[in-house]
PDB file of N, CA and C in Angstrom:
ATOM      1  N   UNK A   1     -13.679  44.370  10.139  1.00  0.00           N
ATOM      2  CA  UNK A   1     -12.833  43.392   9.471  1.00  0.00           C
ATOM      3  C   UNK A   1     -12.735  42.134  10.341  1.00  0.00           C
ATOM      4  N   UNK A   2     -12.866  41.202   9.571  1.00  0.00           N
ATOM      5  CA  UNK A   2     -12.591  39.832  10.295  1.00  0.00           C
ATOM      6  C   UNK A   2     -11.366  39.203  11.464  1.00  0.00           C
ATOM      7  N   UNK A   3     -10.757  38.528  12.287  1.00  0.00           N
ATOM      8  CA  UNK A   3      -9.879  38.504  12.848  1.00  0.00           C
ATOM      9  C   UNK A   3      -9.306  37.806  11.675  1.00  0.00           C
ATOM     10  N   UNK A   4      -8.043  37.405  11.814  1.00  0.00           N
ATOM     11  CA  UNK A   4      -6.743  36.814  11.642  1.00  0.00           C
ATOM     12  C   UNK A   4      -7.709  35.032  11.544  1.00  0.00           C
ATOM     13  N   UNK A   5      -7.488  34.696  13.015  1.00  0.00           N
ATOM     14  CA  UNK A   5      -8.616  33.599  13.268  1.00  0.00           C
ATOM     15  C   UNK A   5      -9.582  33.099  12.471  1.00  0.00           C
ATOM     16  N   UNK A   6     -10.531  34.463  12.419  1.00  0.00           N
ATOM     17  CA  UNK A   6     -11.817  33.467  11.584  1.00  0.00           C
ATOM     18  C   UNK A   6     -11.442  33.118   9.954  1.00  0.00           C
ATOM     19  N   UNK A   7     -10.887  34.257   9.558  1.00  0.00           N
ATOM     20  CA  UNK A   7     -10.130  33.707   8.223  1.00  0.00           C
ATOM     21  C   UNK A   7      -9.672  32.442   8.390  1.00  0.00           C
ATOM     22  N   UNK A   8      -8.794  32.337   9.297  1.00  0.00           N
ATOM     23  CA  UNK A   8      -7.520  31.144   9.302  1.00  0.00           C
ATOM     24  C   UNK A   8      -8.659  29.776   8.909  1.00  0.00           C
ATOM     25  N   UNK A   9      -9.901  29.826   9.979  1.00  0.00           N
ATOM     26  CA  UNK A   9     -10.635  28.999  10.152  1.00  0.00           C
ATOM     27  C   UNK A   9     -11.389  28.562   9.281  1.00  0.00           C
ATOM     28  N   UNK A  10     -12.012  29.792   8.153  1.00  0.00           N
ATOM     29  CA  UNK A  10     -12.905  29.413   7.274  1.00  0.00           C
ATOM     30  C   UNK A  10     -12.029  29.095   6.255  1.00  0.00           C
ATOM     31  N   UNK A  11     -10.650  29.250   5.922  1.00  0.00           N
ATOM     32  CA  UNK A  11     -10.363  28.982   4.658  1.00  0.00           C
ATOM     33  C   UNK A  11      -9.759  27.242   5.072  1.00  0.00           C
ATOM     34  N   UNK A  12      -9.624  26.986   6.195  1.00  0.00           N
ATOM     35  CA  UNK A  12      -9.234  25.268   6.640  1.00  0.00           C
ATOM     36  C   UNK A  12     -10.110  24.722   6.132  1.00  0.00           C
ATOM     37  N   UNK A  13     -11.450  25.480   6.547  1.00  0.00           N
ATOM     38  CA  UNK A  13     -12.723  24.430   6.506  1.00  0.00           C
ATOM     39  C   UNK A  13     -12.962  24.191   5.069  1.00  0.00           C
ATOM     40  N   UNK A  14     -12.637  25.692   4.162  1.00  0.00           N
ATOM     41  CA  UNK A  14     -13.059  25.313   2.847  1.00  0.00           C
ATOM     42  C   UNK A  14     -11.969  24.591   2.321  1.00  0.00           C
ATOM     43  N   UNK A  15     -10.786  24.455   2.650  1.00  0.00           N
ATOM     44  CA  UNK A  15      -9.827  23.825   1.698  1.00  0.00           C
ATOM     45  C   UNK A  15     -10.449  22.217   2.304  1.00  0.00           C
ATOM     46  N   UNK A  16     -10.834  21.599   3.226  1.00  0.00           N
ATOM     47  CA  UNK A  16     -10.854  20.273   3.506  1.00  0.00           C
ATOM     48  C   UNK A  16     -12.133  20.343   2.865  1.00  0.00           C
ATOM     49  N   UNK A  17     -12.920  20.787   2.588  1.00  0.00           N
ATOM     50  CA  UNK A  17     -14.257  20.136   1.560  1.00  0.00           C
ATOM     51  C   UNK A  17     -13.961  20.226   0.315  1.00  0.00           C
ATOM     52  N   UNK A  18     -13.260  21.272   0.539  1.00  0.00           N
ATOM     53  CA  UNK A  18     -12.684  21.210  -1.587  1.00  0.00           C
ATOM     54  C   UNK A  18     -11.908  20.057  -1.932  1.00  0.00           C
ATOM     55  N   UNK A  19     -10.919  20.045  -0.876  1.00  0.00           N
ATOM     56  CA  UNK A  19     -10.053  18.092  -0.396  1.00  0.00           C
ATOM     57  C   UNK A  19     -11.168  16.995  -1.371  1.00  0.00           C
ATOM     58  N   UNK A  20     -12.146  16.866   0.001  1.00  0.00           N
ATOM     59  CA  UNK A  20     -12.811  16.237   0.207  1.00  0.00           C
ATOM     60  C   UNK A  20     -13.856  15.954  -0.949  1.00  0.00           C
ATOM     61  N   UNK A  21     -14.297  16.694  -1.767  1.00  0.00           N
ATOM     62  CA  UNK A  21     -14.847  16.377  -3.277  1.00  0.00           C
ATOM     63  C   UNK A  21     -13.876  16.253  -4.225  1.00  0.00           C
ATOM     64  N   UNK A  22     -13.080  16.668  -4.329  1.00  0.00           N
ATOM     65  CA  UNK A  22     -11.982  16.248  -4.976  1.00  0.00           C
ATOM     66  C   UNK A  22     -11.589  14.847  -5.111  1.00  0.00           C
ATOM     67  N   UNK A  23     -11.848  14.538  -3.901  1.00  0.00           N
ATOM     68  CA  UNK A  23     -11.240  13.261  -3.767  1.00  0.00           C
ATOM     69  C   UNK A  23     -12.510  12.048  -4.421  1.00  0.00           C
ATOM     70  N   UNK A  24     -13.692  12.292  -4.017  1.00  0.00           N
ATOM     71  CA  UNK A  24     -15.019  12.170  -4.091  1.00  0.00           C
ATOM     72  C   UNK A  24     -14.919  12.391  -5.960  1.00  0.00           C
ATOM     73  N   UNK A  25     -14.428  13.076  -6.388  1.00  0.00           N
ATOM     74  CA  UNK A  25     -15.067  13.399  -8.035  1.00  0.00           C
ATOM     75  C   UNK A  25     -13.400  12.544  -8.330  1.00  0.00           C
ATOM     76  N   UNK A  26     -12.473  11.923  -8.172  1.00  0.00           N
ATOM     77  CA  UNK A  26     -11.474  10.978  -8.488  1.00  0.00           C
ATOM     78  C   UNK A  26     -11.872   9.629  -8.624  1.00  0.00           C
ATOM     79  N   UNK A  27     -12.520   9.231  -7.202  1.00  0.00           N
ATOM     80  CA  UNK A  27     -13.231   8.188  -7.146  1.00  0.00           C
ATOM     81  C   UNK A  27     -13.995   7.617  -8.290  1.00  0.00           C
ATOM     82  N   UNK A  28     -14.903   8.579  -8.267  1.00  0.00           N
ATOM     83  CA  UNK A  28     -16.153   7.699  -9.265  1.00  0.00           C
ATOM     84  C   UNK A  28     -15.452   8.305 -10.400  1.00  0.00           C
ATOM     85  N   UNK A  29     -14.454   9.051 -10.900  1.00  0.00           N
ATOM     86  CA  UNK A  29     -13.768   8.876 -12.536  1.00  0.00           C
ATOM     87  C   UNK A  29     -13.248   7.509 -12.606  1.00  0.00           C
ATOM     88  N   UNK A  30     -12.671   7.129 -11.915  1.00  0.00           N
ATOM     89  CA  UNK A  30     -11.408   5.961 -11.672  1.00  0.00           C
ATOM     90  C   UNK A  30     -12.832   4.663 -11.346  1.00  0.00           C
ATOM     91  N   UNK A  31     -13.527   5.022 -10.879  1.00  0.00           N
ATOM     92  CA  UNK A  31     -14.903   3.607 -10.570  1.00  0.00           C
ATOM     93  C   UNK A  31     -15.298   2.861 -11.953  1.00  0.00           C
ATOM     94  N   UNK A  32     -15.760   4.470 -12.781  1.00  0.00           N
ATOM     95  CA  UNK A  32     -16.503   4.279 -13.707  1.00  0.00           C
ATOM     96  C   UNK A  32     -15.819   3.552 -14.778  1.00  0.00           C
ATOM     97  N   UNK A  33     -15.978   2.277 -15.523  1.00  0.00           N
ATOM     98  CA  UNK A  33     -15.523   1.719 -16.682  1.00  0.00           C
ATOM     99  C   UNK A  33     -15.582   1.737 -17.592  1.00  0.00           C
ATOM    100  N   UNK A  34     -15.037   1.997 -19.131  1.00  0.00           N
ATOM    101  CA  UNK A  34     -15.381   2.118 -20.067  1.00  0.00           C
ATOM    102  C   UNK A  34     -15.799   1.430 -20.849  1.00  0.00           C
ATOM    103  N   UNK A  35     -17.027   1.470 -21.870  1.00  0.00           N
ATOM    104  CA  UNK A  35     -17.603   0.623 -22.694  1.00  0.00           C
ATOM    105  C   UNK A  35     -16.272  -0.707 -23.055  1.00  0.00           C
ATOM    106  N   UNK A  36     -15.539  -0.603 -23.923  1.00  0.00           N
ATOM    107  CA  UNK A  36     -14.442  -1.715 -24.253  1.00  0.00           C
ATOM    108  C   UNK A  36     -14.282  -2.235 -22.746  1.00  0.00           C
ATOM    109  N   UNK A  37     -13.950  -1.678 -21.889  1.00  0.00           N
ATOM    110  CA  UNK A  37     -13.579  -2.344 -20.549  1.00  0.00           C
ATOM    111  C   UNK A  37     -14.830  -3.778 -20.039  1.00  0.00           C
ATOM    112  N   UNK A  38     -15.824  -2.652 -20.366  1.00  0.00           N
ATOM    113  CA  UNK A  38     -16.639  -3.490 -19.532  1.00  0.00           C
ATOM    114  C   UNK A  38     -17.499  -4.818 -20.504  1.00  0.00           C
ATOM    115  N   UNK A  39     -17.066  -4.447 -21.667  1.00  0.00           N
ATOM    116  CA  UNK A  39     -17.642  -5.583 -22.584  1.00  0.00           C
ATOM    117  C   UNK A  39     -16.539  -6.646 -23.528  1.00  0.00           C
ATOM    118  N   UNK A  40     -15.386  -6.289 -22.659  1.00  0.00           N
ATOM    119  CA  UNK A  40     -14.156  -7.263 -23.227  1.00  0.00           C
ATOM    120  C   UNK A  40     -13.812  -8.867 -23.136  1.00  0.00           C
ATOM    121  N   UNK A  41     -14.498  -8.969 -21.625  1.00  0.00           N
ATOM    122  CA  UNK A  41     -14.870 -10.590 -22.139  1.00  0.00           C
ATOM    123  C   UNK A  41     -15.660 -11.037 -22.762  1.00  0.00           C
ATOM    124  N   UNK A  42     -16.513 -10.010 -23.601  1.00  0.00           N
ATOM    125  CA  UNK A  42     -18.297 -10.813 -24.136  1.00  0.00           C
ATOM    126  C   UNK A  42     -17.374 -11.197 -25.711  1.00  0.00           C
ATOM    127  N   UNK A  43     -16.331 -10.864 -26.543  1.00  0.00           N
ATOM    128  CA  UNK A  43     -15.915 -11.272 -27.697  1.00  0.00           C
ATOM    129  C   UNK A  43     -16.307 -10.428 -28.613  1.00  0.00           C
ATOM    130  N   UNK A  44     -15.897 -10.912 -29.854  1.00  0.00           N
ATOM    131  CA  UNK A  44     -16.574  -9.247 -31.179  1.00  0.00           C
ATOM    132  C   UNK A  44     -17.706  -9.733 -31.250  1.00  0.00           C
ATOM    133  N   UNK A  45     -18.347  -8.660 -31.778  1.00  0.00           N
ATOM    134  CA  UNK A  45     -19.503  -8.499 -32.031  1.00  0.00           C
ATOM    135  C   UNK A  45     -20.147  -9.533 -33.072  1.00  0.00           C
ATOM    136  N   UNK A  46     -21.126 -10.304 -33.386  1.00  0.00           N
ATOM    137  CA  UNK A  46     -21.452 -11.049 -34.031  1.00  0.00           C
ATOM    138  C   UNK A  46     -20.694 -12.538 -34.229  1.00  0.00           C
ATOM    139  N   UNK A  47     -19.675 -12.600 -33.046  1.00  0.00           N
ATOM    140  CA  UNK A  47     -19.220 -13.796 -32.795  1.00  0.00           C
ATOM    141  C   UNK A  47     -19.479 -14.680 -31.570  1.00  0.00           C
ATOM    142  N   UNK A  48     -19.416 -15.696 -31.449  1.00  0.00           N
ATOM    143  CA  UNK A  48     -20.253 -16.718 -30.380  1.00  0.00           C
ATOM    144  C   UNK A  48     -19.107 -16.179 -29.412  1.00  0.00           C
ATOM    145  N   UNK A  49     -19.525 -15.999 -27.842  1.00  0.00           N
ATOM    146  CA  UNK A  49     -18.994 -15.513 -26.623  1.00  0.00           C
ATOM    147  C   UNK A  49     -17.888 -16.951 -26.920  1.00  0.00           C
ATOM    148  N   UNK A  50     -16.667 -16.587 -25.866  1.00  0.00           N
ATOM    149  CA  UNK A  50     -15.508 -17.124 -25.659  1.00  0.00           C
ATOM    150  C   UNK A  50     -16.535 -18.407 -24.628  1.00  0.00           C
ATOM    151  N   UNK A  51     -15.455 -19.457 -24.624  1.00  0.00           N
ATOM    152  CA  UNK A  51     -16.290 -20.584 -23.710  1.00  0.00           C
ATOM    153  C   UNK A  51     -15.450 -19.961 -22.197  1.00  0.00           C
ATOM    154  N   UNK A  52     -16.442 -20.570 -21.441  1.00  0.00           N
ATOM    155  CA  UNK A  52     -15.649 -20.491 -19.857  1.00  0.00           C
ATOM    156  C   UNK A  52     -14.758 -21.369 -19.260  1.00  0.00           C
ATOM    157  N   UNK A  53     -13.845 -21.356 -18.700  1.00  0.00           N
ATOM    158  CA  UNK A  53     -12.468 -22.390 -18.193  1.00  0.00           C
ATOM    159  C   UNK A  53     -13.698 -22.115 -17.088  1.00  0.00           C
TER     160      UNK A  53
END
């Protein structure tokens, strides 16, 4: 049976990579933009783009 220790140790290590993608798979949800987001200044569709200030 394992010590006390190496448990203690391997489950640190796995909780900080599980952390650590976690945090990693938040990121690029929250990065990524959504279609309306990312095409909201171009105007509706089949209408001349907004002018630029």
């Amino acid at each position: 049976m394992a010590s006390d220790t190496n448990i203690v140790r391997r489950k640190r290590k796995r909780r900080h990579k599980n952390a650590g993608h976690q945090r990693k798979v938040e990121q690029s949800r929250r990065s990524t933009t959504s279609y309306d987001e990312l095409f909201a200044g171009c105007g509706d569709p089949g209408e001349p783009a907004p002018k630029s200030e």
